[in-house]
Protein backbone atom coordinates (compact mmCIF):
# COMPACT_ATOMS: atom_id res chain seq x y z
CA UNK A 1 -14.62 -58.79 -49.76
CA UNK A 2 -17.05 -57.51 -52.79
CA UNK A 3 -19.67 -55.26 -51.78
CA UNK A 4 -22.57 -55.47 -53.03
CA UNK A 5 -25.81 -53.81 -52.78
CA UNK A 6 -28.51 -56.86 -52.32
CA UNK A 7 -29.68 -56.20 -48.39
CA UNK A 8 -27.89 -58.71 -46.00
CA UNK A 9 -29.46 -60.42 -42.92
CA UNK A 10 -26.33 -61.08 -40.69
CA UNK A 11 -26.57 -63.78 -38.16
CA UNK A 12 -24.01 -63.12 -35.34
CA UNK A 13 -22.95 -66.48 -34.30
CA UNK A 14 -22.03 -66.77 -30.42
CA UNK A 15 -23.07 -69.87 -28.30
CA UNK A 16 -25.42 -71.04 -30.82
CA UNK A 17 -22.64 -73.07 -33.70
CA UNK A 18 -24.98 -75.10 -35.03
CA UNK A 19 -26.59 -75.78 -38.55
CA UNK A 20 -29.51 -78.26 -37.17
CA UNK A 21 -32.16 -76.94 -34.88
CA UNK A 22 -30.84 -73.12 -34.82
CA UNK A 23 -34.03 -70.63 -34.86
CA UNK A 24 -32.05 -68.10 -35.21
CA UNK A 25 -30.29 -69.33 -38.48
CA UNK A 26 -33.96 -70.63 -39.76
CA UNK A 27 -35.52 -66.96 -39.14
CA UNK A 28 -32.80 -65.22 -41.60
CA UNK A 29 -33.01 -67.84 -44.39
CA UNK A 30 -36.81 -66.85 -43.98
CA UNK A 31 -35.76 -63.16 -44.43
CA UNK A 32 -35.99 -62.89 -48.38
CA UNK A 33 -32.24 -61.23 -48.31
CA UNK A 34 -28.90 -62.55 -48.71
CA UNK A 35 -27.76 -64.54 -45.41
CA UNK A 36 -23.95 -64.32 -43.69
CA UNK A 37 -22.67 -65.51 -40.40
CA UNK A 38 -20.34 -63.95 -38.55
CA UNK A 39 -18.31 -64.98 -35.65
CA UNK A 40 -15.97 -62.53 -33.79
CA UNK A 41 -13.19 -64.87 -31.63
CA UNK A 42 -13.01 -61.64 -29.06
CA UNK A 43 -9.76 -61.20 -27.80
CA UNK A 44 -11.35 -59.73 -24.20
CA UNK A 45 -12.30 -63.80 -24.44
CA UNK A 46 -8.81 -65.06 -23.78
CA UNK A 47 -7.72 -62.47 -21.32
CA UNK A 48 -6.61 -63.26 -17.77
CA UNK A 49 -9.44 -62.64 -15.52
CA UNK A 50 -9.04 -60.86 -11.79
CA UNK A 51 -8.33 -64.12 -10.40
CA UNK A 52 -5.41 -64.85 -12.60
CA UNK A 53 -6.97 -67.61 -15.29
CA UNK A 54 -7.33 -67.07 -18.95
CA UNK A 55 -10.94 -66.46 -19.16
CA UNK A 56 -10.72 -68.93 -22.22
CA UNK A 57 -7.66 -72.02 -21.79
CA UNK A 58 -6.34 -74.02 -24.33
CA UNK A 59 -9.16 -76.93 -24.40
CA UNK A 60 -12.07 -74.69 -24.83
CA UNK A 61 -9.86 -73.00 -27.81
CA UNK A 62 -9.15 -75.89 -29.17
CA UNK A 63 -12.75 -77.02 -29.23
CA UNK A 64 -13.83 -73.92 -30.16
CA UNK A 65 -11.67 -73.80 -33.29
CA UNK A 66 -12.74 -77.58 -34.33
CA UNK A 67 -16.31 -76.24 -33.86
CA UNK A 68 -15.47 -73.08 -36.07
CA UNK A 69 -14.31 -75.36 -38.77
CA UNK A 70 -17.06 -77.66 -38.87
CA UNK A 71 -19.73 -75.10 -38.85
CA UNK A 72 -18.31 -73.57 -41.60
CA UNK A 73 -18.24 -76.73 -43.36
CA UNK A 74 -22.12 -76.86 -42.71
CA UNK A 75 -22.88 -73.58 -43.83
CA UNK A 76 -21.29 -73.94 -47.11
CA UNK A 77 -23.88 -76.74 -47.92
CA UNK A 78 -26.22 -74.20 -47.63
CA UNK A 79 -24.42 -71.58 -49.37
CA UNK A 80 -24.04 -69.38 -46.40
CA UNK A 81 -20.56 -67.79 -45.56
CA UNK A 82 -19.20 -67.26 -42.28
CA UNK A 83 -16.84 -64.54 -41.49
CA UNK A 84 -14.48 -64.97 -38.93
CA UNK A 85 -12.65 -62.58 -36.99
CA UNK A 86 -10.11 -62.15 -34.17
CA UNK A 87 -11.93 -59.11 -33.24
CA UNK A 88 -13.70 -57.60 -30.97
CA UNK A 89 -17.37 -57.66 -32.02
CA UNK A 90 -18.13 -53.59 -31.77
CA UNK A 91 -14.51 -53.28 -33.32
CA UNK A 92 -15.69 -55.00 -36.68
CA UNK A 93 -19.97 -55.91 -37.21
CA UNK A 94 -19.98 -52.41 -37.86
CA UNK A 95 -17.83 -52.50 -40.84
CA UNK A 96 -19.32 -55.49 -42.19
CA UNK A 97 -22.40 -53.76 -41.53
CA UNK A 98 -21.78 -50.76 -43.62
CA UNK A 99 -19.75 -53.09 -46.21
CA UNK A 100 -22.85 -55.28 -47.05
CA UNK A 101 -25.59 -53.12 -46.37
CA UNK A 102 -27.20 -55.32 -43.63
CA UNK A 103 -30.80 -54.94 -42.60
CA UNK A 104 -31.47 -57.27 -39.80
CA UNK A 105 -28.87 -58.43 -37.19
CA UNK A 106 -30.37 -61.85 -36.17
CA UNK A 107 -28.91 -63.54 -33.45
CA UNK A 108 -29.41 -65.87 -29.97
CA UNK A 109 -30.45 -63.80 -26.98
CA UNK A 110 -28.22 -63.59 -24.38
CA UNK A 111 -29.17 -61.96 -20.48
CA UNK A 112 -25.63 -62.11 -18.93
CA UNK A 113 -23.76 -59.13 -18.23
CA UNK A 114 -20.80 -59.49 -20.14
CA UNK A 115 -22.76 -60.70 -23.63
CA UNK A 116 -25.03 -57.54 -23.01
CA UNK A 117 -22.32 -55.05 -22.68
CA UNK A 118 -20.93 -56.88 -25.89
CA UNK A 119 -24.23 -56.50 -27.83
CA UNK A 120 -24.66 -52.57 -26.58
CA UNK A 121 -21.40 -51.72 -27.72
CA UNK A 122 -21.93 -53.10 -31.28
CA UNK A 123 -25.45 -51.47 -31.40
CA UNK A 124 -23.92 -48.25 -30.07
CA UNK A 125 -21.84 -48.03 -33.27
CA UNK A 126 -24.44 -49.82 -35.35
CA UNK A 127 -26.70 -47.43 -37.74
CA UNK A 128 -30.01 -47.28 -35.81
CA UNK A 129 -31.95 -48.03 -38.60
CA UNK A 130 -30.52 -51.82 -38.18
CA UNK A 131 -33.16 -54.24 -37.43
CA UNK A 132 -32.21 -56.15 -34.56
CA UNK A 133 -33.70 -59.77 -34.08
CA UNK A 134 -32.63 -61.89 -31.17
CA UNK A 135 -34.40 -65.40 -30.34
CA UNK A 136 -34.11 -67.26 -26.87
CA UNK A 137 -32.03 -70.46 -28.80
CA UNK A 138 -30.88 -72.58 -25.84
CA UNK A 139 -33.34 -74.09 -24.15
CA UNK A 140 -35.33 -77.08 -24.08
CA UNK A 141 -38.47 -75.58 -22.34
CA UNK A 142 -38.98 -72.23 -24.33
CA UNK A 143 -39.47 -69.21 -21.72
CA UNK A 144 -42.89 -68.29 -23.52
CA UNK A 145 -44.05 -71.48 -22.97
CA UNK A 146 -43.71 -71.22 -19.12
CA UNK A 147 -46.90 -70.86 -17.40
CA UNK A 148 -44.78 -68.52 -14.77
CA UNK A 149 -43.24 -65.37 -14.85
CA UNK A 150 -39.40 -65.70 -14.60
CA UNK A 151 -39.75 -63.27 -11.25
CA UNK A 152 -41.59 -66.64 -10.07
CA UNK A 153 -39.20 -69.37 -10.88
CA UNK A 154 -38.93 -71.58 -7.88
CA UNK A 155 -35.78 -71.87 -5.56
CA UNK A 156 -35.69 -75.77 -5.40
CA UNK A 157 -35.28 -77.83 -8.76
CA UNK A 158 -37.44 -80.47 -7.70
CA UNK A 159 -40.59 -77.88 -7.57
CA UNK A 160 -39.33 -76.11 -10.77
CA UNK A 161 -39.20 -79.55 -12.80
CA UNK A 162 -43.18 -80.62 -11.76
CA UNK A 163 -44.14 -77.08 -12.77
CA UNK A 164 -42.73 -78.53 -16.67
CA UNK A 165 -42.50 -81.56 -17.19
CA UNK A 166 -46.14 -83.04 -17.43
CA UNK A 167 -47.67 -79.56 -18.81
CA UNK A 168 -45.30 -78.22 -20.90
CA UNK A 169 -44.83 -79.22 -24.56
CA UNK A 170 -41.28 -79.13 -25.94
CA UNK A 171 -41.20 -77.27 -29.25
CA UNK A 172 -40.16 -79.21 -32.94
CA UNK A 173 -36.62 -78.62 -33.81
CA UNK A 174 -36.15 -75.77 -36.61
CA UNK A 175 -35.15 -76.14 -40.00
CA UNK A 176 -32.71 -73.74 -42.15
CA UNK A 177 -33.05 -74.19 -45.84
CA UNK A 178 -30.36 -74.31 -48.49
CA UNK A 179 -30.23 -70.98 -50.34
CA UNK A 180 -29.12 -70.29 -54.03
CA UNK A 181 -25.72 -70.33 -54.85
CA UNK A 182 -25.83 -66.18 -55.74
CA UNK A 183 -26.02 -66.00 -51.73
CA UNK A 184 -22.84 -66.47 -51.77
CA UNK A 185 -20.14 -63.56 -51.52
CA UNK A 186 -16.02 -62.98 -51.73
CA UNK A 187 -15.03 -63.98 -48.58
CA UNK A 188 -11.45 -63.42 -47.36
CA UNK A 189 -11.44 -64.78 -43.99
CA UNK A 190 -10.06 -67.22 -42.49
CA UNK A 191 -10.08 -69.35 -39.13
CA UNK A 192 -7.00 -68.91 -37.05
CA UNK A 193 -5.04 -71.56 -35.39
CA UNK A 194 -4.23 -72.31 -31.89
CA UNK A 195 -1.07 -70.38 -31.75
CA UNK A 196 -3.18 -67.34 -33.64
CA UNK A 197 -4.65 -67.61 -30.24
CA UNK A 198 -1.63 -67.44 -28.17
CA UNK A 199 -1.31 -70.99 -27.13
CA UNK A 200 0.66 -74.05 -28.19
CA UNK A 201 -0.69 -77.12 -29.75
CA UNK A 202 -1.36 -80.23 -27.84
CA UNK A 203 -2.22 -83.39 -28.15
CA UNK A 204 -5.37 -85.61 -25.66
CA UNK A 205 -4.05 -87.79 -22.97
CA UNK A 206 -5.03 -91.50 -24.52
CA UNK A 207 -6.76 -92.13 -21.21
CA UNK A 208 -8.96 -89.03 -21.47
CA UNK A 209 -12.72 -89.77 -20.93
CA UNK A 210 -13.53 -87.10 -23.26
CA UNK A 211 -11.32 -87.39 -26.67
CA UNK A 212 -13.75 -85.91 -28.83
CA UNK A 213 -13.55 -83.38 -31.44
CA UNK A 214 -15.47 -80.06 -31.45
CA UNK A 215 -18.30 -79.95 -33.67
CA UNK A 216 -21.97 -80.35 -34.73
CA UNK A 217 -20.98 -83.09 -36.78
CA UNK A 218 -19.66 -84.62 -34.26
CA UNK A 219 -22.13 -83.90 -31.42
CA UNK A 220 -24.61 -85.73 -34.09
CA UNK A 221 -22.05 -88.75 -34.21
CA UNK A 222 -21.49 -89.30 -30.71
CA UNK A 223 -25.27 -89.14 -30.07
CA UNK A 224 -25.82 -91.86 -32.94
CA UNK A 225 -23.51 -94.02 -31.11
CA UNK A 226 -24.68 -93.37 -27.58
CA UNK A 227 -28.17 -93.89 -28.42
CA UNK A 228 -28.44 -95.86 -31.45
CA UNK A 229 -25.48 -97.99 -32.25
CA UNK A 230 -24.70 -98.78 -28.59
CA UNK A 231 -27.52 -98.26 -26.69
CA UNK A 232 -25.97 -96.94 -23.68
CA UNK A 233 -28.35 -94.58 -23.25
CA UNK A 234 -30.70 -97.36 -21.94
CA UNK A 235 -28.23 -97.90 -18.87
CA UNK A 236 -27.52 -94.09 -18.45
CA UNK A 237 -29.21 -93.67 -15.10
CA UNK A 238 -27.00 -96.84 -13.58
CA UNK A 239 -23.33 -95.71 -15.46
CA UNK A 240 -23.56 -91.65 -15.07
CA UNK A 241 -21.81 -91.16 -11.77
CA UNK A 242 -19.19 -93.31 -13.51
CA UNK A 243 -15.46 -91.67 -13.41
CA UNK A 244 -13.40 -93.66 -16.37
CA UNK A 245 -13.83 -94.58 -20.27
CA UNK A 246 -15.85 -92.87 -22.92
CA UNK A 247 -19.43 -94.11 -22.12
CA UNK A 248 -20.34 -93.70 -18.60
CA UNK A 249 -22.41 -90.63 -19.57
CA UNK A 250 -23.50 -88.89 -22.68
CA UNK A 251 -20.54 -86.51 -22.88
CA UNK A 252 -23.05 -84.76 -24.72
CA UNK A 253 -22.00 -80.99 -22.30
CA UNK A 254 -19.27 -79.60 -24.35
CA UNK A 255 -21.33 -79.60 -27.53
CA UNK A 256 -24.49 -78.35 -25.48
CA UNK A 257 -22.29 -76.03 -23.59
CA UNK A 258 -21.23 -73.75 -27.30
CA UNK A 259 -24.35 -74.52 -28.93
CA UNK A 260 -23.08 -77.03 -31.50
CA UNK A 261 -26.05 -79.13 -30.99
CA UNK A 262 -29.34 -78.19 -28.87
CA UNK A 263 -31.15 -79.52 -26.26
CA UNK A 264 -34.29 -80.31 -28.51
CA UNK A 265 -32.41 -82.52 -30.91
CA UNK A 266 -31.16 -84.58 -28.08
CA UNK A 267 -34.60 -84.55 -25.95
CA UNK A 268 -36.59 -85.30 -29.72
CA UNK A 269 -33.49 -88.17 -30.35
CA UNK A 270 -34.54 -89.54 -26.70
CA UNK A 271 -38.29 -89.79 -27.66
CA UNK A 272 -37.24 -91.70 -31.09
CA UNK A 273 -35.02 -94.12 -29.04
CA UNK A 274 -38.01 -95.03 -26.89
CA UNK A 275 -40.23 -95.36 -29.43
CA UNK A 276 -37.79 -97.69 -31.50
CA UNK A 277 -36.60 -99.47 -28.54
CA UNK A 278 -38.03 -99.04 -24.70
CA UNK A 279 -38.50 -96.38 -22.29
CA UNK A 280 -36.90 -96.95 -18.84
CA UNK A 281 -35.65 -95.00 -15.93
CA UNK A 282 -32.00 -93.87 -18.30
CA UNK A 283 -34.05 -92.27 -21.20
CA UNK A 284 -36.07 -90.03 -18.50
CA UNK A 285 -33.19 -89.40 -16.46
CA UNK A 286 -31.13 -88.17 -19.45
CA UNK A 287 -34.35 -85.72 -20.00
CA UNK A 288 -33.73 -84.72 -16.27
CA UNK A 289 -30.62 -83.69 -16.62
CA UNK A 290 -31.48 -81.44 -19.71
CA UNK A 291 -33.84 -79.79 -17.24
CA UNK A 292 -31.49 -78.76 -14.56
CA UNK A 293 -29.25 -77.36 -17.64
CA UNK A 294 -32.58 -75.24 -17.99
CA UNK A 295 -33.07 -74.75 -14.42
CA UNK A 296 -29.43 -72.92 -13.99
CA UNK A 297 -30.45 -70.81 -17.28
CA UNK A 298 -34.01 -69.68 -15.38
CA UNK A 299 -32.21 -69.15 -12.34
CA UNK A 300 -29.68 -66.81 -14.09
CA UNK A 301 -32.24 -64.78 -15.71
CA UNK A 302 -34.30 -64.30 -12.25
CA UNK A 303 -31.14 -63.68 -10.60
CA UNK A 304 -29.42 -61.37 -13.29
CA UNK A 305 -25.56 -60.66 -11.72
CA UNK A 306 -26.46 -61.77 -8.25
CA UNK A 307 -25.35 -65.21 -9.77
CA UNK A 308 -21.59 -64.08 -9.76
CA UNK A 309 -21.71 -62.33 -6.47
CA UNK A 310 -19.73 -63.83 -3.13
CA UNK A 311 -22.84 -63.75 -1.09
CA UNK A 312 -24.95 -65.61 -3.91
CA UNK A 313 -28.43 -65.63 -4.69
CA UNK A 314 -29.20 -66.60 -1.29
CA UNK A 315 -26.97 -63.67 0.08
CA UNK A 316 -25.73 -65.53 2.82
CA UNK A 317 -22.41 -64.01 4.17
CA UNK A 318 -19.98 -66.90 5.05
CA UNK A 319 -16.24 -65.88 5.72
CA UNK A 320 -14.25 -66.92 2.59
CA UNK A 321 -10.57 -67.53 2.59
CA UNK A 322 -8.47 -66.64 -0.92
CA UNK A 323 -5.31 -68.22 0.64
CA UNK A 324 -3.37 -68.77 -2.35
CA UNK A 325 -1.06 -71.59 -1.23
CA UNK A 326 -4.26 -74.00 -0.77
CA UNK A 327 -5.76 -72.68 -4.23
CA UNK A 328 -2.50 -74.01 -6.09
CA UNK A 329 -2.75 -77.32 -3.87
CA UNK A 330 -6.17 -77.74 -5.15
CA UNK A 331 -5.38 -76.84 -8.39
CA UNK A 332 -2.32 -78.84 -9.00
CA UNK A 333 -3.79 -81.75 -6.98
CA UNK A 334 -1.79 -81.41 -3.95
CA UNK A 335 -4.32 -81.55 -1.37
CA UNK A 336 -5.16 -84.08 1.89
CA UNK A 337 -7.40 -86.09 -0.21
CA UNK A 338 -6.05 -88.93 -3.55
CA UNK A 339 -10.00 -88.42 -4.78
CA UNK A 340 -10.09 -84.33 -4.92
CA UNK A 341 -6.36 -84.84 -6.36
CA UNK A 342 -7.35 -87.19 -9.08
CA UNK A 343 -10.04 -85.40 -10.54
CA UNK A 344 -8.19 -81.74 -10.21
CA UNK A 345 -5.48 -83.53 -12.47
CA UNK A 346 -7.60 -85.12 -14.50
CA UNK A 347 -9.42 -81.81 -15.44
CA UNK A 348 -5.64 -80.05 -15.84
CA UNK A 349 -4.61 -82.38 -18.24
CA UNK A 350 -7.42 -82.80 -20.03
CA UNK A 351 -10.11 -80.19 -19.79
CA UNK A 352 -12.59 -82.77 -18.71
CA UNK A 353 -14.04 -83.69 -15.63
CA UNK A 354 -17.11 -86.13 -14.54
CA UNK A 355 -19.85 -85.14 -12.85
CA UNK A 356 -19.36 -86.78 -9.89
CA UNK A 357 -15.82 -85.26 -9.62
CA UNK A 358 -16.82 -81.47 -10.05
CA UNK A 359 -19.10 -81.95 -7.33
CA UNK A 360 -16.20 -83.51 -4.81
CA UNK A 361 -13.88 -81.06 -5.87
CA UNK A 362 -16.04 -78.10 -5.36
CA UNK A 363 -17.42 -78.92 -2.18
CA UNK A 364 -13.79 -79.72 -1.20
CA UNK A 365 -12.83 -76.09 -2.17
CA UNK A 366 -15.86 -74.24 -0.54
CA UNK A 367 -16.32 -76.15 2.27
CA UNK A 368 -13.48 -77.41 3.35
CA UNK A 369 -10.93 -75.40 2.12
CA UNK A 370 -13.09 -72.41 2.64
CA UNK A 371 -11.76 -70.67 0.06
CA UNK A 372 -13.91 -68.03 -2.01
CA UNK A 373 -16.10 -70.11 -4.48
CA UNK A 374 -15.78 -67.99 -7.24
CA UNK A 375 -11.81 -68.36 -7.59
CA UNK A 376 -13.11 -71.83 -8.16
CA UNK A 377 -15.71 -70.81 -10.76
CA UNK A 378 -13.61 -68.60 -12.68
CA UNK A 379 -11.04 -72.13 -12.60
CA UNK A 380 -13.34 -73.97 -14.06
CA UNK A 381 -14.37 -71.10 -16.46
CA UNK A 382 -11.30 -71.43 -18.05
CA UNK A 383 -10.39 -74.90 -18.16
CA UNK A 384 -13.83 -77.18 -18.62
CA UNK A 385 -14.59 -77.93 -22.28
CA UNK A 386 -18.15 -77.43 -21.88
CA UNK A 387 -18.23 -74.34 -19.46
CA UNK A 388 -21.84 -72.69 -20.05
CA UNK A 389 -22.22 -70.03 -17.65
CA UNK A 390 -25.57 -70.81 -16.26
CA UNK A 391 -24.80 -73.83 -15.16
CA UNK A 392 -21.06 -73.16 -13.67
CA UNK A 393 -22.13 -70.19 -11.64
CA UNK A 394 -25.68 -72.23 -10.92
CA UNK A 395 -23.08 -74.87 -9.53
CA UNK A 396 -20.77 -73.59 -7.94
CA UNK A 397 -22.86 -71.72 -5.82
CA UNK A 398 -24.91 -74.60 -5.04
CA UNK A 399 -22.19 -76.41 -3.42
CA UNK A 400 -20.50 -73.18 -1.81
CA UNK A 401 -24.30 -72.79 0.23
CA UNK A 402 -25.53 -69.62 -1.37
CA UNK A 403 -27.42 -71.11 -4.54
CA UNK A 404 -30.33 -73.49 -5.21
CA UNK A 405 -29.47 -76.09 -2.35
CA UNK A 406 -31.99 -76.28 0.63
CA UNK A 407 -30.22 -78.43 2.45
CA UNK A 408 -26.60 -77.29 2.01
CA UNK A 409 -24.16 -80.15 2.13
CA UNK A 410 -21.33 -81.39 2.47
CA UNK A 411 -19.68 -83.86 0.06
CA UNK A 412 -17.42 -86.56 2.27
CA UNK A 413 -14.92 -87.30 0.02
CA UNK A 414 -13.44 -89.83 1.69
CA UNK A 415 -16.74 -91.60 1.46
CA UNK A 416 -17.46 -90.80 -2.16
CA UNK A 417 -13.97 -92.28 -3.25
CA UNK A 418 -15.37 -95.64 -1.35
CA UNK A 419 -18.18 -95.70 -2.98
CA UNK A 420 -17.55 -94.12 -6.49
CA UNK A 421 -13.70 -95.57 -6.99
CA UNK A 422 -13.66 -98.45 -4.91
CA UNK A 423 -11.25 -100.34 -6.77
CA UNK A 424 -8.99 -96.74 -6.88
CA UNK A 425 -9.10 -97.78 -10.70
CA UNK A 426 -9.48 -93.83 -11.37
CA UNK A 427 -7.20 -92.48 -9.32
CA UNK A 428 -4.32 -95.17 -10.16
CA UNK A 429 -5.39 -93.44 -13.36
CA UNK A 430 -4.15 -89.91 -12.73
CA UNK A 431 -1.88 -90.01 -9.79
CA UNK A 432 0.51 -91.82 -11.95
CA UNK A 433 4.00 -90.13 -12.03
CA UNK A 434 3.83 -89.78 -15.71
CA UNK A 435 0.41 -89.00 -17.85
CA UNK A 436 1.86 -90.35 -21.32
């Protein structure tokens, strides 16, 4: 790598891999220096957690690595590189620091504990002369925009959502413009494969509901096709609970989830579909379901770690079992009931699982099983595609009765296979003896 004495703004890439939309990107090609990303693949990342998962499995990797790829395509038409590194971040922004005399670290701010230690460490060996410039990136409703202090946000969605909705304005998207080609630098890096990451290749079961590549590109495809070539986001609100095929739902999480494409692009995109076409009950309820992603993201930053605790945010004291025989029956799909089975299999062969299913499998755990919800969590953690933290932990804890429910139920899943897989055309899906 040349060094060279032009100040750098650095933009630290984390949950944010996105060209379109990205405030963060947009404020350092505003900065009047030379502009790199940098994206640190931390090895703490795909450890094995206290509960015996790889904090990071082999379909978030892989989708991670796609996403990697693509954004680096993206940059390059802008003449930004990106550094990658199988690093920890503290273990190498400092050298890259020193190496191309950055000014400004600009990057998406993060509340949860383990991104904050992260970000301490790297400013604890940072000069402290850096400039450090961190923008709230992942929202649709912008927390200075809230006419609430967080402290305040409400404990039931439903009262959160009329505090927005009608009063609220939702902010244009952000632009990053294409800088000069003497932005550019020498750069030596390159981004590792699967097996750099300790895992083997694989390839998507062909019935897989979510067979997508990672991407910003391709977040901006699939929403093209869901809303505009297809329309199916006109029939959203009737197909979402759906459990097979591609376009039940938007499938637009996994890309939301790593920050390949924002919630602003797809809310804006929803308010050009119904001004080309109609506005019905689907395009709002699509709009919804952006603001319950939200919701889990206030609730996190109210709640701060209480969010990962046993006891929850309620801190209701239930008695939890960690009986590991009936966590590897749920896990392996083993358990009393076809429905819970199906969708645990589905999600270990694929990564992927509706929402209809994660809500069914995790009641089944908690409540029925009993067993401690956040062996559950750190599961799905390490498995889903599109795990976001916020709304995993926001989840899970809703179902295990010490989150955001009032009413804390209980999911019948007997009755929810009637009524959501009444033909059993899912679960003939994945209880077959053989997946290929």
């Amino acid at each position: 790598m040349q060094e060279n004495k032009m100040k750098t703004s650095l933009v630290w890439f984390r949950n944010d891999l996105r060209v379109r939309d990205n405030e963060v990107l947009s404020q350092a090609c505003e900065s009047g220096n030379r502009v790199i990303g940098i994206y640190c693949l931390e090895p703490r990342n795909f450890a094995m957690t206290k509960f015996g998962f790889r904090k990071t499995g082999k379909y978030r990797a892989k989708f991670l690595l796609e996403t990697l790829n693509d954004l680096k395509n993206q940059l390059d038409r802008l003449n930004i590189d990106l550094l990658v590194y199988q690093k920890n971040a503290e273990d190498i922004i400092p050298t890259i620091c020193k190496e191309l005399d950055v000014a400004e670290i600009f990057l998406q701010k993060e509340w949860t504990q383990e991104e904050v230690n992260t970000e301490d460490r790297v400013k604890a060996a940072c000069s402290s002369s850096l400039s450090w410039r961190s923008f709230y990136n992942q929202f649709l409703y912008h927390p200075e925009d809230i006419e609430f202090p967080i402290s305040n946000t409400p404990q039931v969605f439903t009262v959160f959502r009329k505090k927005l909705e009608k009063y609220i304005s939702i902010r244009e998207e952000h632009e990053s413009i294409k800088l000069s080609e003497e932005n550019r630098i020498e750069n030596n890096t390159t981004i590792p494969t699967l097996s750099d990451l300790g895992f083997e290749d694989f390839d998507t079961p062909r019935q897989s509901a979510f067979p997508f590549r990672g991407g910003e590109s391709q977040a901006l495809e699939r929403l093209d096709h869901y809303f505009f070539k297809t329309k199916k986001l006109g029939f959203y609100k009737k197909t979402r609970n759906g459990l097979v095929g591609l376009d039940y739902s938007s499938k637009f999480s996994p890309w939301l989830a790593n920050g390949s494409i924002s919630a602003r692009t797809i809310y804006w995109k929803v308010k050009e579909f119904e001004a080309d076409f109609y506005k019905n009950q689907s395009t709002y309820w699509l709009i919804f379901e952006l603001i319950w992603r939200d919701y889990f993201k206030y609730i996190s930053l109210k709640h701060g770690n209480q969010i990962f605790k046993l006891e929850g945010i309620l801190k209701k004291n239930y008695e939890w079992s960690t009986k590991q025989r009936n966590i590897d029956r749920w896990i392996d799909g083993e358990t009393h009931s076809d429905f819970v089975n199906a969708n645990m299999i589905e999600l270990k062969e694929t990564g992927w699982m509706s929402n209809r299913g994660r809500q069914n499998v995790a009641s089944y755990f908690a409540k029925e099983l009993e067993l401690d919800w956040r062996i559950g969590a750190a599961y799905f953690e390490s498995l889903l595609l599109d795990y976001d933290v916020h709304s995993n932990y926001g989840n899970w804890m809703y179902v295990a009765g010490v989150g955001n429910d009032p009413r804390d139920r209980k999911f019948n899943v007997d009755l929810q296979a009637e009524r959501y897989d009444a033909d059993g055309r899912f679960r003939n899906l994945w209880l077959q003896t053989s997946l290929f």
